[in-house]
N, C-alpha and C. Protein backbone atom coordinates (compact mmCIF):
# COMPACT_ATOMS: atom_id res chain seq x y z
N UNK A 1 -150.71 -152.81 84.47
CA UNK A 1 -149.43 -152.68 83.83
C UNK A 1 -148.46 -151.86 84.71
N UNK A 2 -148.43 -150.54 85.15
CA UNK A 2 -148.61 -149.90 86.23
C UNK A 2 -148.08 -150.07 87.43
N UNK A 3 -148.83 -151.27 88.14
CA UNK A 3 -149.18 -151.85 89.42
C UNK A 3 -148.20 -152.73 89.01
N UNK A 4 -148.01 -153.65 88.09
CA UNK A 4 -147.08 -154.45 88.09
C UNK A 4 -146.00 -154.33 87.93
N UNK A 5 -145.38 -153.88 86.95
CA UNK A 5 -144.12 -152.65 87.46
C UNK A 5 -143.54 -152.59 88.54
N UNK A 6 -144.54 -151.47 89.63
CA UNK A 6 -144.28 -151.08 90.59
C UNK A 6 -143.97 -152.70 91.70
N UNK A 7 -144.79 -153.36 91.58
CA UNK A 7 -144.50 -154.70 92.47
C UNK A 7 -143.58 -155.58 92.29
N UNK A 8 -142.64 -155.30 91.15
CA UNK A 8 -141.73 -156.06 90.75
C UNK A 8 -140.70 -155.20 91.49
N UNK A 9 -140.38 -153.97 91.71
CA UNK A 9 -139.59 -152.96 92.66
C UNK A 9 -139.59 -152.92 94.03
N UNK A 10 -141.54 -153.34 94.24
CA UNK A 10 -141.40 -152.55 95.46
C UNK A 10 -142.40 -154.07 95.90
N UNK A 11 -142.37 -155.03 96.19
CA UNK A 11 -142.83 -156.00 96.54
C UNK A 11 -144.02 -156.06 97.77
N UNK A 12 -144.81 -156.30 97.12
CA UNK A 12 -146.04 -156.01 98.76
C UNK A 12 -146.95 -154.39 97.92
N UNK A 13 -146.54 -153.78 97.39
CA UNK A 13 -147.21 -152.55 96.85
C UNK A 13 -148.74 -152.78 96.64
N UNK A 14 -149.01 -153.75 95.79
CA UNK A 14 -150.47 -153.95 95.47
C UNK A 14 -151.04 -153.98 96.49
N UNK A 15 -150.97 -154.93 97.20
CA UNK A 15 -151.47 -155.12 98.63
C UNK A 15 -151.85 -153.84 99.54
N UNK A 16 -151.12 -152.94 99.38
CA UNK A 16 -151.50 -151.39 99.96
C UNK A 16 -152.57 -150.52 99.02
N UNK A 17 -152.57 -151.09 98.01
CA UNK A 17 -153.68 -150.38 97.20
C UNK A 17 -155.56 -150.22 97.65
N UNK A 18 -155.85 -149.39 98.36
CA UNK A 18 -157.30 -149.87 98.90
C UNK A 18 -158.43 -149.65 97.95
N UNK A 19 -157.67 -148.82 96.79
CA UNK A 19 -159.27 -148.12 95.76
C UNK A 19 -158.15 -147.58 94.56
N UNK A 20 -159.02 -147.41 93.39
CA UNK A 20 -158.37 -146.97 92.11
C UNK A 20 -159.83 -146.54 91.55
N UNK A 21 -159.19 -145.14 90.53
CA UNK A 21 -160.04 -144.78 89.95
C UNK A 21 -159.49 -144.27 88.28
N UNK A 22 -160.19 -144.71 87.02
CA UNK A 22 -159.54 -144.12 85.77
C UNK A 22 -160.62 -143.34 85.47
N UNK A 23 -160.03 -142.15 84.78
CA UNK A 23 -161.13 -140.93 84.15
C UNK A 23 -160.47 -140.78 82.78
N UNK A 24 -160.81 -141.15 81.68
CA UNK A 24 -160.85 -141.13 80.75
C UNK A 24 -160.41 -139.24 79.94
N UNK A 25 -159.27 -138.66 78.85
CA UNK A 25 -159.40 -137.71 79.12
C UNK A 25 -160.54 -136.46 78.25
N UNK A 26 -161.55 -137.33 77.49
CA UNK A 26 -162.41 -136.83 77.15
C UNK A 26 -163.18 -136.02 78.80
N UNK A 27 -163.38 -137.34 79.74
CA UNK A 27 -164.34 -136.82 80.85
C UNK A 27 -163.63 -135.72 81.48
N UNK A 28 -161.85 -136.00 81.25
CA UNK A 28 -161.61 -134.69 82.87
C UNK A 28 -161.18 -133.10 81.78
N UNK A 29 -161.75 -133.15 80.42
CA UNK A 29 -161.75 -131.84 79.51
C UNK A 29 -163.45 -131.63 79.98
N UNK A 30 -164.24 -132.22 80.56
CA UNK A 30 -165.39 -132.06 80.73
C UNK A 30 -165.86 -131.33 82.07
N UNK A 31 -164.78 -132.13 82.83
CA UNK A 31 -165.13 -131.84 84.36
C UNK A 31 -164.15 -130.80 84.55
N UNK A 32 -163.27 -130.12 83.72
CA UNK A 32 -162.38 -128.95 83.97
C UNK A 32 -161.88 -128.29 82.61
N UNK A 33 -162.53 -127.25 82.04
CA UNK A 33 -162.01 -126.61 80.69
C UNK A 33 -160.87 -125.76 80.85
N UNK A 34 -160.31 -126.27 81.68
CA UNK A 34 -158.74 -125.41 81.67
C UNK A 34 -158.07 -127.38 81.02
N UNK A 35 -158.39 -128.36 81.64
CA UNK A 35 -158.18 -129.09 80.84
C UNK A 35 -158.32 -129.53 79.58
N UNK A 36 -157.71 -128.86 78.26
CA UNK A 36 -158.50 -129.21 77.19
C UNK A 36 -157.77 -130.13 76.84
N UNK A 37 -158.90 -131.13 76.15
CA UNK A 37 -158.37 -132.31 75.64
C UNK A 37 -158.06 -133.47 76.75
N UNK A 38 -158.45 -133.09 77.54
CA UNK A 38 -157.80 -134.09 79.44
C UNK A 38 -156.24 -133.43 79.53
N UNK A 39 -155.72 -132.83 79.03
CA UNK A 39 -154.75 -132.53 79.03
C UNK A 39 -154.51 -131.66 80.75
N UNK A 40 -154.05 -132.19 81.75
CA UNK A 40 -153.55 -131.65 82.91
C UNK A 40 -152.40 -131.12 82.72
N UNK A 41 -151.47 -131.20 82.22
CA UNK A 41 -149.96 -130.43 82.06
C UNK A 41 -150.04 -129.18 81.59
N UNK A 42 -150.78 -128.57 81.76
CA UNK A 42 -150.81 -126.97 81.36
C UNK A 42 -150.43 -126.91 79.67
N UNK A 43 -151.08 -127.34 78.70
CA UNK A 43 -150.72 -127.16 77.23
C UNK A 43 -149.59 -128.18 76.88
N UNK A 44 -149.53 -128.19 75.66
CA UNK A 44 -147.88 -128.86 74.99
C UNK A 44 -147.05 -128.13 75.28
N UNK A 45 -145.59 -129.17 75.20
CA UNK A 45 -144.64 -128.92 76.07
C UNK A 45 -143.82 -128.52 74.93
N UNK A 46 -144.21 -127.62 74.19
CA UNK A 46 -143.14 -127.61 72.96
C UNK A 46 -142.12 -126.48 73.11
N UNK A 47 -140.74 -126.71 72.34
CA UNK A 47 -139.32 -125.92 72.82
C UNK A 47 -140.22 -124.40 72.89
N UNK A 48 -140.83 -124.22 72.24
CA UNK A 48 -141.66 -122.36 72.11
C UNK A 48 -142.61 -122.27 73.62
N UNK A 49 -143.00 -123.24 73.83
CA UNK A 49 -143.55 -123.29 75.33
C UNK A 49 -143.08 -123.59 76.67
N UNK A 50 -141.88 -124.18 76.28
CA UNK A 50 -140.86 -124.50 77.62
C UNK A 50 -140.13 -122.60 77.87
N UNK A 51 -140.28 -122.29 76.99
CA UNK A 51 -139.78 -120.60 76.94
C UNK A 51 -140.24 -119.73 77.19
N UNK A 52 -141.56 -119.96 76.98
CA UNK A 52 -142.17 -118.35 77.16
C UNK A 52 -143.82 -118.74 77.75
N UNK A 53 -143.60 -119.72 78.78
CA UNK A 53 -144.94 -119.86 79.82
C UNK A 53 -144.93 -118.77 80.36
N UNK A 54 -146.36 -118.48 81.39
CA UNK A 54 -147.41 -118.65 80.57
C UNK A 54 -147.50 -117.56 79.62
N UNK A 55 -146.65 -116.74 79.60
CA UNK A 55 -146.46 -115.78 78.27
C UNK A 55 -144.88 -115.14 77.90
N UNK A 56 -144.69 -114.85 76.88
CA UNK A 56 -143.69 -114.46 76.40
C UNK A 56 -143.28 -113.31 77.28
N UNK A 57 -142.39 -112.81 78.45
CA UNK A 57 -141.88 -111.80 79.24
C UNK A 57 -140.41 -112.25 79.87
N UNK A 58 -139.82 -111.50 80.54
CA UNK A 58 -138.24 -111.91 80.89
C UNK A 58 -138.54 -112.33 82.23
N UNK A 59 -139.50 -111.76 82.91
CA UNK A 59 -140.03 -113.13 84.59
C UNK A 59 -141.35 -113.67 84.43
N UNK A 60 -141.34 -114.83 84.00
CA UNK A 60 -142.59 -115.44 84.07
C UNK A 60 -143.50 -115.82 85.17
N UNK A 61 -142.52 -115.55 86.16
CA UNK A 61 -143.30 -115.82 87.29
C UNK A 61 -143.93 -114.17 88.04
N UNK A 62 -143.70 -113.01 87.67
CA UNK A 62 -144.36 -111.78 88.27
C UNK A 62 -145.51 -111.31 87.65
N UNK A 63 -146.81 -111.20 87.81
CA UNK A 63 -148.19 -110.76 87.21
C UNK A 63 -147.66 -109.23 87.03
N UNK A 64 -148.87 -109.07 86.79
CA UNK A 64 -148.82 -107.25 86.79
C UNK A 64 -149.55 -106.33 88.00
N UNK A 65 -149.91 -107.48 89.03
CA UNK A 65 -150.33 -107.23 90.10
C UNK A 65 -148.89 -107.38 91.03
N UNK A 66 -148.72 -105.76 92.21
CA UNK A 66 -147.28 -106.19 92.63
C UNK A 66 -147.76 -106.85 93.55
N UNK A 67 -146.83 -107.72 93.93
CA UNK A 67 -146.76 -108.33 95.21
C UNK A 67 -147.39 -109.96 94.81
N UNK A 68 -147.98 -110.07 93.48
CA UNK A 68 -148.38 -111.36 92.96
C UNK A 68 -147.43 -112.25 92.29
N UNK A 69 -147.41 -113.09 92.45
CA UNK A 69 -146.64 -113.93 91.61
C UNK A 69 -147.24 -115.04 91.29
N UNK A 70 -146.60 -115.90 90.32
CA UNK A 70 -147.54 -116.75 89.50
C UNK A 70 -146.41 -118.04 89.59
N UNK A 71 -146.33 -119.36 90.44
CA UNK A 71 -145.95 -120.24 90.68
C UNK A 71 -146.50 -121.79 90.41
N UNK A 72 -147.28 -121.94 89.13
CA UNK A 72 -148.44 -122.73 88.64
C UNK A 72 -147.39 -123.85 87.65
N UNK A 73 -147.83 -125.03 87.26
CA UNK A 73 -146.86 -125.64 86.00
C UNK A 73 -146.97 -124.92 84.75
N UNK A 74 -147.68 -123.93 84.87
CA UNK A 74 -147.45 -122.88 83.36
C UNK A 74 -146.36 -122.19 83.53
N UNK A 75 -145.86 -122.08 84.41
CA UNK A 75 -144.45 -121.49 84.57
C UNK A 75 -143.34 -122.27 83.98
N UNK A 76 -141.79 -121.64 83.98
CA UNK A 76 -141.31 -122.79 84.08
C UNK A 76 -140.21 -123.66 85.16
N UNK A 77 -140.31 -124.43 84.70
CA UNK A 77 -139.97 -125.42 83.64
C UNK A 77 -140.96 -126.35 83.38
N UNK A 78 -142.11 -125.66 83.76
CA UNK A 78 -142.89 -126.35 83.33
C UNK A 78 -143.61 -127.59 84.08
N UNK A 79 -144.85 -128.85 84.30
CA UNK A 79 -145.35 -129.80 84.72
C UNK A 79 -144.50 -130.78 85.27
N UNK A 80 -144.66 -131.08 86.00
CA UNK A 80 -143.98 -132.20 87.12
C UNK A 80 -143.93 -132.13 88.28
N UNK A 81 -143.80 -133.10 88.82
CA UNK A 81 -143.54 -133.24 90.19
C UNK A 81 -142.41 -133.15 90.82
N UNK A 82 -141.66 -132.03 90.70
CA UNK A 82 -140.50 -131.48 91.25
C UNK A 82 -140.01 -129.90 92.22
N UNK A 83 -141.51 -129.67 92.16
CA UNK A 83 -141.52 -128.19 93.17
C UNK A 83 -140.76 -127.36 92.26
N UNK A 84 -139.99 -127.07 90.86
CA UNK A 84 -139.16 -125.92 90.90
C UNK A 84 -140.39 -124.88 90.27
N UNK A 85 -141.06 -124.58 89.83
CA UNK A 85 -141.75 -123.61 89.36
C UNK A 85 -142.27 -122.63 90.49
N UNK A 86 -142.33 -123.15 91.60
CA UNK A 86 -142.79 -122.81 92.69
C UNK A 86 -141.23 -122.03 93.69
N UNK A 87 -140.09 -122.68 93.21
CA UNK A 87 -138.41 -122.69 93.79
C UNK A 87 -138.43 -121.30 93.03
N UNK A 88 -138.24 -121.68 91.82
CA UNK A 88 -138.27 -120.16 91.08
C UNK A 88 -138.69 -119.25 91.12
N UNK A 89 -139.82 -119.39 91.21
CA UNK A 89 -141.12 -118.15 91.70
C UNK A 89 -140.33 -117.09 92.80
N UNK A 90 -140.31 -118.07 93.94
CA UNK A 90 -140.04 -117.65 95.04
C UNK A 90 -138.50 -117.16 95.15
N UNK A 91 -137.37 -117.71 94.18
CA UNK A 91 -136.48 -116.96 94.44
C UNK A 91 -136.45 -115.49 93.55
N UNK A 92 -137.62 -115.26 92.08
CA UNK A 92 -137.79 -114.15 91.67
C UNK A 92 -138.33 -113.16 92.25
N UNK A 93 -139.10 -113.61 92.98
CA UNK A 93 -139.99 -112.59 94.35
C UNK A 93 -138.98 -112.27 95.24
N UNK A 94 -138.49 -113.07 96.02
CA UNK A 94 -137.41 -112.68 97.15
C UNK A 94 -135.98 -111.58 96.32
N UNK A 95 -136.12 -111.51 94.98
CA UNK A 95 -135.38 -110.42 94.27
C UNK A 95 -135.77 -109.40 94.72
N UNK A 96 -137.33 -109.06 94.89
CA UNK A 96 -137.54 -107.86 94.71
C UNK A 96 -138.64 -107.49 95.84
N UNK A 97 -138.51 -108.10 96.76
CA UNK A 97 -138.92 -108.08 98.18
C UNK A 97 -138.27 -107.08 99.36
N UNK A 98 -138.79 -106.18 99.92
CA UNK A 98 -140.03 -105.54 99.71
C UNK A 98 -140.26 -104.76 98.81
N UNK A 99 -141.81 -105.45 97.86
CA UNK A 99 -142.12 -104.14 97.17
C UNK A 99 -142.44 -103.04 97.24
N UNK A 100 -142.56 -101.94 96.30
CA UNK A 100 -143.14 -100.88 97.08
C UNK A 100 -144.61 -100.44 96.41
N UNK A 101 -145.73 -100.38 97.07
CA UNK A 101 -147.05 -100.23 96.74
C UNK A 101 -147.06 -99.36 96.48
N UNK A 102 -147.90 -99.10 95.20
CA UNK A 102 -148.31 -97.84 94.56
C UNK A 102 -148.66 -96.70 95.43
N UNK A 103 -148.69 -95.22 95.18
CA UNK A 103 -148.60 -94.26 95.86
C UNK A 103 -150.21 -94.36 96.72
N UNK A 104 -150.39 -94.36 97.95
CA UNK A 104 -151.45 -94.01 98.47
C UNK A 104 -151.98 -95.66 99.03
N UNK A 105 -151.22 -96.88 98.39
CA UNK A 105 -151.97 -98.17 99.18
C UNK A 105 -151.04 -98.46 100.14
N UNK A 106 -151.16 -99.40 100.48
CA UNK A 106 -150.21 -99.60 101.80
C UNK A 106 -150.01 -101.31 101.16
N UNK A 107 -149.06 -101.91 101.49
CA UNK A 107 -148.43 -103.17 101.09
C UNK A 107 -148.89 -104.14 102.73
N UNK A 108 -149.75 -105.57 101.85
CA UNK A 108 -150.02 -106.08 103.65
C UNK A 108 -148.35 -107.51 103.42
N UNK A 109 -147.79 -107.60 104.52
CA UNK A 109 -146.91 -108.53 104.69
C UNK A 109 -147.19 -110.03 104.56
């Protein structure tokens, strides 16, 4: 269904296809319990979760470890294939770059 679609766009596509594989999402909640339910998108996408990934705070992307940041689709805006969770991350970090390490550690670059 898929494949055909795509070959009605992109003509010759199938033909490049060398292997396919379906995993059912009972099996990939099996083969990964961060997947629950097969669910890969990091949880439901509901308006309360587009807000406050992966937890309710005003930067979702800074841990409580400094110098860590958290750039995953639990962030947001959330699952897709569009790099911004990772855009964001990195422009909340570059806010507050260089940090300064707690008294007595030293910060590695």
């Amino acid at each position: 269904m898929i494949r055909a679609a795509l070959e009605t766009h992109a003509p010759g596509f199938t033909d490049t296809v060398l292997a396919e594989r379906g995993v059912s999402a009972a099996r990939l909640g099996a083969y990964n319990p961060n997947y629950v339910g097969g669910d890969i998108a990091s949880g439901a996408m509901s308006l309360w979760q587009t807000l406050a990934r992966p937890v309710p705070r005003w930067n979702p992307y800074r841990t409580p470890l400094p110098g860590t940041w958290l750039c995953s689709s639990a962030t947001p805006p959330g699952p897709s294939v569009h790099g911004m969770c990772g855009y964001h991350a990195a422009r909340a970090a570059l806010k507050t770059w260089p940090e300064r390490a707690p008294a007595g550690e030293a910060m590695e670059a």
